[in-house]
C-alpha atoms as a PDB file:
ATOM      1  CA  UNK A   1     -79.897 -40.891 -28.821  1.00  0.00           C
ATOM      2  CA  UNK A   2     -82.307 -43.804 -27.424  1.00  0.00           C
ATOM      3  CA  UNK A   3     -80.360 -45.718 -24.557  1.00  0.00           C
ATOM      4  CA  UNK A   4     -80.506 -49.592 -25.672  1.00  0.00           C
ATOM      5  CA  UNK A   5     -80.046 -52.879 -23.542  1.00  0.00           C
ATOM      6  CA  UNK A   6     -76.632 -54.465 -23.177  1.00  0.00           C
ATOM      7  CA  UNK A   7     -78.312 -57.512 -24.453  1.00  0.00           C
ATOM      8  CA  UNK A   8     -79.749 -55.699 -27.773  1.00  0.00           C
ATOM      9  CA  UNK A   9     -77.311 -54.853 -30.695  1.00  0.00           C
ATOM     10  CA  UNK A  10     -78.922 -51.248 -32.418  1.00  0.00           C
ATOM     11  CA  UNK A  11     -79.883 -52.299 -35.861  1.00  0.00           C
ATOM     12  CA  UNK A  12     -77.113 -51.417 -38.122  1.00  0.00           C
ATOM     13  CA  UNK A  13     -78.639 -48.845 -40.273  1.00  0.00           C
ATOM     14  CA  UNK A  14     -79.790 -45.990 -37.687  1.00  0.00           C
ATOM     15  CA  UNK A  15     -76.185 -46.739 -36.606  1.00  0.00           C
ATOM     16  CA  UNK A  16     -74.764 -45.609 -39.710  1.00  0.00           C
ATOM     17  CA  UNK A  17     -77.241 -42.774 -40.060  1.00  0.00           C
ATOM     18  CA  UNK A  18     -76.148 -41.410 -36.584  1.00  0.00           C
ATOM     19  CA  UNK A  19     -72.289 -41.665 -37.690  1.00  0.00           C
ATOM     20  CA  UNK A  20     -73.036 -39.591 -40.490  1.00  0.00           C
ATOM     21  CA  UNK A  21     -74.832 -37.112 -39.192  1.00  0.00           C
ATOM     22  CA  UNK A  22     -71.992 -36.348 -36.204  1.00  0.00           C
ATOM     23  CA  UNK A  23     -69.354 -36.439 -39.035  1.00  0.00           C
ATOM     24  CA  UNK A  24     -71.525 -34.080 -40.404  1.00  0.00           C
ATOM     25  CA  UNK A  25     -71.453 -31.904 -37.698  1.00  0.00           C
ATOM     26  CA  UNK A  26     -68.067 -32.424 -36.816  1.00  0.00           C
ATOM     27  CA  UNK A  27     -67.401 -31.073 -40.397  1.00  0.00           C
ATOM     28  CA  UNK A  28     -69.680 -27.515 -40.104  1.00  0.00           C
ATOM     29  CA  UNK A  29     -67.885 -26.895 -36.688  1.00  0.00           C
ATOM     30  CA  UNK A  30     -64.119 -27.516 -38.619  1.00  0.00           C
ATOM     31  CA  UNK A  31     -64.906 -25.170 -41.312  1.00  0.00           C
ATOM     32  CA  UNK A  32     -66.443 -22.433 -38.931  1.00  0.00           C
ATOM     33  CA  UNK A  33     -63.368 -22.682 -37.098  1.00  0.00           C
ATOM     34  CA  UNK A  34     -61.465 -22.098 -39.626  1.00  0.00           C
ATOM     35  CA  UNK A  35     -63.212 -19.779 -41.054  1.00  0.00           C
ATOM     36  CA  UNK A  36     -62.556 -17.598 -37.813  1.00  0.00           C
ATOM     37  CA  UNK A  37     -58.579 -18.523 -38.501  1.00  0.00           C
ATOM     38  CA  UNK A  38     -58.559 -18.052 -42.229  1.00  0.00           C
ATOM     39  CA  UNK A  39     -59.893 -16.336 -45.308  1.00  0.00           C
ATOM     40  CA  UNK A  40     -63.030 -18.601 -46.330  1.00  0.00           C
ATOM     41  CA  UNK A  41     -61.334 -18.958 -49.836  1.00  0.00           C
ATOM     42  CA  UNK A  42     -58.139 -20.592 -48.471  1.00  0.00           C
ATOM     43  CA  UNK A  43     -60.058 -23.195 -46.885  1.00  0.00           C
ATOM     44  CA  UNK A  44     -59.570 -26.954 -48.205  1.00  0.00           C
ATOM     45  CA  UNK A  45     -60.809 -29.906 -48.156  1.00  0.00           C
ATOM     46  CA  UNK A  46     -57.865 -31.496 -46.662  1.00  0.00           C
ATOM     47  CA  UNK A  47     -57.525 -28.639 -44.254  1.00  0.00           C
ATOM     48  CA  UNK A  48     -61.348 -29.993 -42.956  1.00  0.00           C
ATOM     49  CA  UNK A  49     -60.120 -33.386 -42.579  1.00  0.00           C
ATOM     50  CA  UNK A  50     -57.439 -32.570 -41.085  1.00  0.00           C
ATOM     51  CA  UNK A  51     -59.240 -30.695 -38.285  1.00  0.00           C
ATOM     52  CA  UNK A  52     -61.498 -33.126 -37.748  1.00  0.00           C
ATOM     53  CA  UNK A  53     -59.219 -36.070 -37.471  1.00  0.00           C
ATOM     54  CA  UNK A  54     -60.177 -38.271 -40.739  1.00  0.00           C
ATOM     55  CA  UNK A  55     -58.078 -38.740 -43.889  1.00  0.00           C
ATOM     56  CA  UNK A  56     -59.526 -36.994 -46.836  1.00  0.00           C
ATOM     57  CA  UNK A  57     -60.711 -39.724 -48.529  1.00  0.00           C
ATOM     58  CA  UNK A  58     -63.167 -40.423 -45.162  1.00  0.00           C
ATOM     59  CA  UNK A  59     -64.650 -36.989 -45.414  1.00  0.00           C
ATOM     60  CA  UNK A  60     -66.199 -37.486 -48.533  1.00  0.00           C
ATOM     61  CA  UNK A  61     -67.755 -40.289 -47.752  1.00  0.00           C
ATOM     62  CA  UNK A  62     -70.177 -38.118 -46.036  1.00  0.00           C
ATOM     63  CA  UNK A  63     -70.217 -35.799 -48.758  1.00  0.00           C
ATOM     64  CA  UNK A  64     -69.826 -35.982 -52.798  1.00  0.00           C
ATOM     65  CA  UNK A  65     -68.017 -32.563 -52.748  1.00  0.00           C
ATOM     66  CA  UNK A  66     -66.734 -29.925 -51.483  1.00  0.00           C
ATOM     67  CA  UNK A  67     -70.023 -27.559 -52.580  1.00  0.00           C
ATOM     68  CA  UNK A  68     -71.984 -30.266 -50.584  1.00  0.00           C
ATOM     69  CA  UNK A  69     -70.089 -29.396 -47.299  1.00  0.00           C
ATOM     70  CA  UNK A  70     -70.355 -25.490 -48.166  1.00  0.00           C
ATOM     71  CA  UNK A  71     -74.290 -26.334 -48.274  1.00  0.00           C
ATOM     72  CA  UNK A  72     -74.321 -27.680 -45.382  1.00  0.00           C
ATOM     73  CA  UNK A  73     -72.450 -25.280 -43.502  1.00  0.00           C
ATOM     74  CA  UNK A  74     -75.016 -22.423 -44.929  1.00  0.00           C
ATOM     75  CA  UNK A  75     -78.288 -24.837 -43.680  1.00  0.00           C
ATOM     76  CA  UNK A  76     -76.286 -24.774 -40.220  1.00  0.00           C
ATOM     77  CA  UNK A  77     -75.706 -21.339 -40.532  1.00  0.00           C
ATOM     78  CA  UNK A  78     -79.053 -20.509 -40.973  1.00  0.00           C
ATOM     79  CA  UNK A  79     -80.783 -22.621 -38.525  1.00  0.00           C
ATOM     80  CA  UNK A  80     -78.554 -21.155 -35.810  1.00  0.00           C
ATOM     81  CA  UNK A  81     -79.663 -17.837 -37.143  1.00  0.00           C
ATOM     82  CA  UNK A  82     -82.957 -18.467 -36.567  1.00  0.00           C
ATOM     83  CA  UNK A  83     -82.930 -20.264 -33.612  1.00  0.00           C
ATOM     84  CA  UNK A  84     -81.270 -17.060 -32.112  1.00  0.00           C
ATOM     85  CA  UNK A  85     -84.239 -15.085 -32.824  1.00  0.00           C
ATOM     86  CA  UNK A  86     -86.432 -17.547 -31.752  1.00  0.00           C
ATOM     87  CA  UNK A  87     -85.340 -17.621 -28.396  1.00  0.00           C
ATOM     88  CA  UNK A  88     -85.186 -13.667 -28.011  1.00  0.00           C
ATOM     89  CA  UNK A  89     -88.799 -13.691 -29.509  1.00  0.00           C
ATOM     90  CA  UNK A  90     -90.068 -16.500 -26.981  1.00  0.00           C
ATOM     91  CA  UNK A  91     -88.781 -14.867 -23.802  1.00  0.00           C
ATOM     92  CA  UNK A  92     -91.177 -12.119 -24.301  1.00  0.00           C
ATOM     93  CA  UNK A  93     -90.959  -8.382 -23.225  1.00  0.00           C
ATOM     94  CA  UNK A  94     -91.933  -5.149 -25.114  1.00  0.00           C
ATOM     95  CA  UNK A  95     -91.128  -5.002 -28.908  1.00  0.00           C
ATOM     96  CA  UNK A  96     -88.174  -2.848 -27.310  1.00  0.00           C
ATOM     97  CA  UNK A  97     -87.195  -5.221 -24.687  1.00  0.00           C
ATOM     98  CA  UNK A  98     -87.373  -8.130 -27.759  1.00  0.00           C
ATOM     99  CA  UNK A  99     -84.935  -5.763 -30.079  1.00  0.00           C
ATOM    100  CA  UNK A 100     -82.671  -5.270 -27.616  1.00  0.00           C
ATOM    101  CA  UNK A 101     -82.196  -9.415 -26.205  1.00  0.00           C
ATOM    102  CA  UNK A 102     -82.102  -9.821 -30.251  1.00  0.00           C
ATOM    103  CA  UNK A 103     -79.147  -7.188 -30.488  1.00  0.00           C
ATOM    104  CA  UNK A 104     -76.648  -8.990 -27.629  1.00  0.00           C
ATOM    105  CA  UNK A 105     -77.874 -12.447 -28.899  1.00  0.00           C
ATOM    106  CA  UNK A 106     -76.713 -12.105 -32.422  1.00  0.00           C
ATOM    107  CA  UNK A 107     -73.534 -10.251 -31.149  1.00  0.00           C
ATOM    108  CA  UNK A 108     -72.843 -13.453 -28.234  1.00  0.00           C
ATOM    109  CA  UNK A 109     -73.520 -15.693 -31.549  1.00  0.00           C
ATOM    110  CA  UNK A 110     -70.993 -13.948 -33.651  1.00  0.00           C
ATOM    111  CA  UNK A 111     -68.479 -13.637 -31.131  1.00  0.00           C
ATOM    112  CA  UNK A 112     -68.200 -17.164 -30.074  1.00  0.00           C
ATOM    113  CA  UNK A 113     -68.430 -18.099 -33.772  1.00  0.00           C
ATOM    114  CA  UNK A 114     -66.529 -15.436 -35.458  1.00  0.00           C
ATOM    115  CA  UNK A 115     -66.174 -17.867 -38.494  1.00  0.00           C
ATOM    116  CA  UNK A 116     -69.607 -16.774 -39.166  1.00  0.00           C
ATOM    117  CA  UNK A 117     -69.244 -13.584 -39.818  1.00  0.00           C
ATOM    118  CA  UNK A 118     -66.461 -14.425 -42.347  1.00  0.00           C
ATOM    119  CA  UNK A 119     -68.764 -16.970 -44.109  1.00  0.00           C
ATOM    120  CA  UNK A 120     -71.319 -15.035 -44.928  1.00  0.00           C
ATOM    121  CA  UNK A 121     -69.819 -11.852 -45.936  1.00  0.00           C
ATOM    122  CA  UNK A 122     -67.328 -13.381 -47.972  1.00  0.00           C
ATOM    123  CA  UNK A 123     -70.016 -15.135 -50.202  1.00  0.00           C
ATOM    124  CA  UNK A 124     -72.378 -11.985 -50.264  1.00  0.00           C
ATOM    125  CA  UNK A 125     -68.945 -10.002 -52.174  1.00  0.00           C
ATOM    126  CA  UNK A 126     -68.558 -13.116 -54.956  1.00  0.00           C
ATOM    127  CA  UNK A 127     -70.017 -12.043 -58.582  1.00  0.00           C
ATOM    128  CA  UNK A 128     -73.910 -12.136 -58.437  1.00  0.00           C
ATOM    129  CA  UNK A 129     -75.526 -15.806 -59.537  1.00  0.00           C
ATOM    130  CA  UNK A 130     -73.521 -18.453 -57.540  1.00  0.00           C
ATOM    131  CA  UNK A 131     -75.794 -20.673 -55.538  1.00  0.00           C
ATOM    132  CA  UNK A 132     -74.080 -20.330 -52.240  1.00  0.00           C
ATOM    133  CA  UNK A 133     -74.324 -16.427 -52.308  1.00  0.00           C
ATOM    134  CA  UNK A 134     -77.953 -16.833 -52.936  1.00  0.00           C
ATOM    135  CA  UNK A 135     -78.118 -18.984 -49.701  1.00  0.00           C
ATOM    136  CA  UNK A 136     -76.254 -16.640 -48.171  1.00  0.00           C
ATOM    137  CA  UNK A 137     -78.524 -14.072 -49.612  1.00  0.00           C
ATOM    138  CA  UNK A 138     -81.707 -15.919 -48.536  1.00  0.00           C
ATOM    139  CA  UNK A 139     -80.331 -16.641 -44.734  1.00  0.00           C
ATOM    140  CA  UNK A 140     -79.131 -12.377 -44.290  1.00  0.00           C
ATOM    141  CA  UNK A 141     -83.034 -11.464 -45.762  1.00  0.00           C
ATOM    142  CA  UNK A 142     -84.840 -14.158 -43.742  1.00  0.00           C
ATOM    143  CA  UNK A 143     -83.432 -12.576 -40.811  1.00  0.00           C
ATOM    144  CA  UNK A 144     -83.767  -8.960 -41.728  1.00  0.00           C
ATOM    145  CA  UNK A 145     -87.474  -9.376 -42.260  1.00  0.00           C
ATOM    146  CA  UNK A 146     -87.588 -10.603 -39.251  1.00  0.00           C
ATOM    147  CA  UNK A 147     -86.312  -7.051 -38.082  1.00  0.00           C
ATOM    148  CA  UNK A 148     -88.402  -5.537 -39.658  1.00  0.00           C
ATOM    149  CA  UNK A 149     -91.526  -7.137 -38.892  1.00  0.00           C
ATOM    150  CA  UNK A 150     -90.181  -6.467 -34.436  1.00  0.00           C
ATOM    151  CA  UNK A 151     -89.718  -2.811 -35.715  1.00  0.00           C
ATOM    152  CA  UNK A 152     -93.111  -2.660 -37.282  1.00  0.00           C
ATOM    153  CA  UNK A 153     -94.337  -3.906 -33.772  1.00  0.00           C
ATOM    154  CA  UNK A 154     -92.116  -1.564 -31.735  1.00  0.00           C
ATOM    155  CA  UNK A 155     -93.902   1.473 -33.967  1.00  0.00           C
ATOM    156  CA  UNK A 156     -97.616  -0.031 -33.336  1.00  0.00           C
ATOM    157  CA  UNK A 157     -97.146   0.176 -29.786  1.00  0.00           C
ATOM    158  CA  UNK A 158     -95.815   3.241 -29.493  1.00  0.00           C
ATOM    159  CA  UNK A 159     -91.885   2.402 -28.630  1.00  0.00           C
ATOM    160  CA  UNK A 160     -90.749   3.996 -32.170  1.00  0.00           C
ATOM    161  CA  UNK A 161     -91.805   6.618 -34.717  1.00  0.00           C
ATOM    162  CA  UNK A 162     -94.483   5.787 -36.582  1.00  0.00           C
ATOM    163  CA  UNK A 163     -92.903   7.293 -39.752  1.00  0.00           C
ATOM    164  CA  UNK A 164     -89.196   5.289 -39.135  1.00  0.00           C
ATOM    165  CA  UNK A 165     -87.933   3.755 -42.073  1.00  0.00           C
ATOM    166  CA  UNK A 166     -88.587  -0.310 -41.202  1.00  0.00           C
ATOM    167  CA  UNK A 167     -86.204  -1.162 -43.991  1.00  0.00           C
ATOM    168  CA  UNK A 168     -83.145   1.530 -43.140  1.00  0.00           C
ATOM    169  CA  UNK A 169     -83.980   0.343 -39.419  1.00  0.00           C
ATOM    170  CA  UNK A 170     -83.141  -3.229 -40.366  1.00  0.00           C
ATOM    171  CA  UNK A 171     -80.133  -2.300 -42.420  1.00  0.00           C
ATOM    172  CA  UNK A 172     -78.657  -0.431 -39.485  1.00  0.00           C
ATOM    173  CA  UNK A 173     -79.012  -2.970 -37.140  1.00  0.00           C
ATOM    174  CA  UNK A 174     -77.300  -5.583 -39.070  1.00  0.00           C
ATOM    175  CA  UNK A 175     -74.673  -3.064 -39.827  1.00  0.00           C
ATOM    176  CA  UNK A 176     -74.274  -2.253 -36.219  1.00  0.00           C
ATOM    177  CA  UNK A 177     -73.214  -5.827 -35.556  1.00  0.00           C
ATOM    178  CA  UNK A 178     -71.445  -6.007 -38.674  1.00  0.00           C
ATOM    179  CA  UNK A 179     -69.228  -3.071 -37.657  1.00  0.00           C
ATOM    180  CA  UNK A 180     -68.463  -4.023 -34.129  1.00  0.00           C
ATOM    181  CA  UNK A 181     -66.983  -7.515 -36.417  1.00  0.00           C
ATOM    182  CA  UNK A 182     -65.068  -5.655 -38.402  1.00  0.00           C
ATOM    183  CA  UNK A 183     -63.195  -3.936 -35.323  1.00  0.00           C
ATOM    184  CA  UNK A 184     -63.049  -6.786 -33.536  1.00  0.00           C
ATOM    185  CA  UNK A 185     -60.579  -8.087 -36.351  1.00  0.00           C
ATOM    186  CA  UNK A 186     -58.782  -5.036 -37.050  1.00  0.00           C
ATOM    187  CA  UNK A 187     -58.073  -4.818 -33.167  1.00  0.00           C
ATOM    188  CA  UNK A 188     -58.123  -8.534 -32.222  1.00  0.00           C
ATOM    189  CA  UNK A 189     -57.907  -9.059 -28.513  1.00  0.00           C
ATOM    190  CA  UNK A 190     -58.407  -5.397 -27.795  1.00  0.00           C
ATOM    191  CA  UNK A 191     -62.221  -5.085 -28.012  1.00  0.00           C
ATOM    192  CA  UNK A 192     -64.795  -7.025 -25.894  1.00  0.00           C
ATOM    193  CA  UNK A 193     -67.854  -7.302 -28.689  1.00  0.00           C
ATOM    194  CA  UNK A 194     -70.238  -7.850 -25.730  1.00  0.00           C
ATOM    195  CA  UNK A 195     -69.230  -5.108 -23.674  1.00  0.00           C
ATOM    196  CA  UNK A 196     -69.150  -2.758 -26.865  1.00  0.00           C
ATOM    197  CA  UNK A 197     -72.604  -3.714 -27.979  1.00  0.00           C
ATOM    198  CA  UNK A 198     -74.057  -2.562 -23.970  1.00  0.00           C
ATOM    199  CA  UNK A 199     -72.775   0.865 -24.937  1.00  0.00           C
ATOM    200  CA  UNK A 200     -73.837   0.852 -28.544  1.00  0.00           C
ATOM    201  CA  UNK A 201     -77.891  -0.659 -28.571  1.00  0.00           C
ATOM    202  CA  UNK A 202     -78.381   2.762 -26.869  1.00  0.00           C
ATOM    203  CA  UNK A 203     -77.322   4.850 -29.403  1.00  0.00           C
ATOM    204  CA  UNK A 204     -78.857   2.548 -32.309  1.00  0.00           C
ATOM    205  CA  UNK A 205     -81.877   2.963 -30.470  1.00  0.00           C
ATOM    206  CA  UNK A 206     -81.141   6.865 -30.295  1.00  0.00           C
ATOM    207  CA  UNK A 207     -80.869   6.658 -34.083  1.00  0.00           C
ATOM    208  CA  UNK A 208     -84.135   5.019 -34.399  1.00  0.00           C
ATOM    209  CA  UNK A 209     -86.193   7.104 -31.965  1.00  0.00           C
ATOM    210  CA  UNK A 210     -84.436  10.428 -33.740  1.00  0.00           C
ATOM    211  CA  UNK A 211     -84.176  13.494 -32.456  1.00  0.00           C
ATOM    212  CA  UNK A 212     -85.339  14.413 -28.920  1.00  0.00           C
ATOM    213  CA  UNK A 213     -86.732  17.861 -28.060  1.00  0.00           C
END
């Protein structure tokens, strides 16, 4: 935010825009939060404001309903996403080197914002046709192309077989993270997702490079 003089009062209006948009924020953080606590289902509206610190009838003057906050919690969701891959992308390396900063970034991301996880996988098991599982749809593709478009590097330069399965590849990866979520719930406190995914890249990569002579 622009610093102003003690002498100038901010016009009133990008004052009210900036209040929204950190109530805004301070809503998607509540309801990843609680996400992480709770089933996604079970979480309310008053739950939300009470997290945040407003009285129900506050939060929605931010939003006009409670499918308007899930929206905006699946735009956060996947900006973060991408922004994640962005920065393993930008720092460079191999195709390899890129897969594997990728790997321990999306499993830092989902362990300091387990709610995440929840979120999305929650959605992507509703019936077929409901517009937040096609966001959630759009935001798990978007990234998995991604994969698959570092993979089809990784087998131009030589890192990976030329005949591996880009698509299966992708899949896998995902699921690797996925799984290492799932037991970090079933044994909650007992497994360090960073320290797991160290021993675990190598034998994705294994998987991907297939049998050695």
């Amino acid at each position: 935010m622009n610093d102003t003089s003690i002498l100038e009062k901010p016009p009133a209006e990008p004052r009210q825009r900036h209040s929204a948009e950190a109530r805004r924020e301070e809503t998607v953080e509540a309801v990843i939060q609680l996400a992480g606590e709770h089933s996604p289902e079970g979480i309310t509206t008053q739950a939300i404001a009470s997290r945040i610190g407003v009285t129900h009838g506050a939060l929605f003057r931010h939003f006009p309903d409670k499918a308007a906050i899930w929206r905006t919690v699946f735009d956060w969701l996947g900006t973060r996403l991408g922004r994640v891959a962005d920065a393993a992308l930008a720092s460079g390396g191999t195709p390899l080197e890129v897969l594997e900063r990728l790997f321990h970034a999306q499993v830092a991301f989902v362990a300091d914002h387990p709610g995440v996880p929840r979120i999305l996988f929650h959605e992507l098991q509703r019936p077929a046709g409901s517009p937040l599982q096609l966001l959630a749809r759009n935001i798990v593709g978007a990234y998995r192309e991604r994969l698959k478009a570092l993979i089809r590097r990784a087998k131009e330069a030589g890192e990976l077989p030329l005949g591996l399965d880009e698509e299966a590849a992708a899949v896998l990866f995902v699921g690797t993270v996925q799984g290492l979520v799932v037991q970090s719930t079933l044994f909650s406190g007992a497994l360090d997702m960073r320290e797991a995914a160290q021993r675990l890249f190598p034998l994705l990569l294994d998987g991907f490079r297939g049998a050695r002579s």
